[in-house]
Protein backbone atom coordinates (compact mmCIF):
# COMPACT_ATOMS: atom_id res chain seq x y z
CA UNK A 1 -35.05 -19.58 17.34
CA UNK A 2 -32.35 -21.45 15.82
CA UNK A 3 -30.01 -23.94 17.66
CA UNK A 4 -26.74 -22.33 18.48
CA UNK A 5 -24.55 -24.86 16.95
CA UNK A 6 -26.36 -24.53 13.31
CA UNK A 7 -25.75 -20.71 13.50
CA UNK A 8 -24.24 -19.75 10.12
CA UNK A 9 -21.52 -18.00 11.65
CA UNK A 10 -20.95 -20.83 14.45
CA UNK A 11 -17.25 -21.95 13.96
CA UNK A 12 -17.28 -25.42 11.95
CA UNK A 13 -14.39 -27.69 14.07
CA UNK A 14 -14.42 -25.83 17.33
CA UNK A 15 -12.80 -22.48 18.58
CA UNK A 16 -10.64 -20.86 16.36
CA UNK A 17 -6.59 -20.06 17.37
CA UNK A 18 -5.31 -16.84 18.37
CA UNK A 19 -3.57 -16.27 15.43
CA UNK A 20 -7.07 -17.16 13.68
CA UNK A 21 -8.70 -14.32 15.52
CA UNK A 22 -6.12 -11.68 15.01
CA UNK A 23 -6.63 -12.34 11.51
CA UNK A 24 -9.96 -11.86 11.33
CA UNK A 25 -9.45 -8.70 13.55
CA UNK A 26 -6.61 -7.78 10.77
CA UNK A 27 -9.21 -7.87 8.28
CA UNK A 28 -12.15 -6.25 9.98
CA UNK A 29 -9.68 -2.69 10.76
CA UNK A 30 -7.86 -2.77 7.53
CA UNK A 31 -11.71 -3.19 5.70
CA UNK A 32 -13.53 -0.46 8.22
CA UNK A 33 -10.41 2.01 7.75
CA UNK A 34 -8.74 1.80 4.69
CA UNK A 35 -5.43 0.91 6.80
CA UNK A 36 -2.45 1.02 4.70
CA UNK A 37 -3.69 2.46 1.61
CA UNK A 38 -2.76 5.93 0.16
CA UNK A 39 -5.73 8.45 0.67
CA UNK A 40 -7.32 8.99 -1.86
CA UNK A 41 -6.99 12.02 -4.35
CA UNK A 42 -9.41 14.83 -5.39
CA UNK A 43 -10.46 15.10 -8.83
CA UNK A 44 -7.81 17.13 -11.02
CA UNK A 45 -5.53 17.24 -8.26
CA UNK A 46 -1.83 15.50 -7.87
CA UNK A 47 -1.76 14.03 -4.51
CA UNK A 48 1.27 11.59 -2.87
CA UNK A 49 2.20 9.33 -5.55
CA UNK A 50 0.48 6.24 -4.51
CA UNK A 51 2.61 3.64 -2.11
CA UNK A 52 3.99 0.24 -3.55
CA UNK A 53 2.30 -3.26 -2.70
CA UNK A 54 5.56 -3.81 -0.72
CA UNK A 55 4.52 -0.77 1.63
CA UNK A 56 1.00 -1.87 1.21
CA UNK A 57 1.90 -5.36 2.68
CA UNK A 58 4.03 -4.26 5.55
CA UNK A 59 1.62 -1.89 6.50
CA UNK A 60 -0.32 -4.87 6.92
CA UNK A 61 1.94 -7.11 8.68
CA UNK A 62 2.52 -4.43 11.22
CA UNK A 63 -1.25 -4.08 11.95
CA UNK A 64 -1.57 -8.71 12.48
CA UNK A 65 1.59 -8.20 14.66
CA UNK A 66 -0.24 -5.30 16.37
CA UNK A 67 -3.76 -7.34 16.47
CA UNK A 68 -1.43 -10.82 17.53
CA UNK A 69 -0.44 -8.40 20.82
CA UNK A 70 -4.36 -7.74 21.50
CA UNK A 71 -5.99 -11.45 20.77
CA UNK A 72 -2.62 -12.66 23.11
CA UNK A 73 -3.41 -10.23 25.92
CA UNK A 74 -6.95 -10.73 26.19
């Protein structure tokens, strides 16, 4: 079995920050769900027009400020 410290995934100088983890927690729901991005469009048919990279970003600022909340609560 291997040594816990020589895990791959073992954090290299210690444990991370909260800001750190509600990062990675950004990244992990806005992977897993699509969060922020249009939904997609069916083949031949004119959906939404698709939203700018400025809505794109905020969207995603509003989910690290909503993942900050968690990581501080916990």
């Amino acid at each position: 079995m291997a040594d816990e410290t020589t895990r791959k995934d073992a954090p290299e100088n210690g444990p991370k920050n909260r800001d750190e983890v509600a990062l990675e927690l950004m990244k992990f729901v806005a992977l897993t769900t699509g969060y922020g991005k249009p939904a997609a469009s069916g083949a031949g048919f004119a959906g939404k027009s698709k939203g700018t990279a400025e809505e794109y970003a905020d969207a995603l600022l509003q989910l690290f400020e909503r993942c900050r909340e968690v990581v501080k609560k916990g």
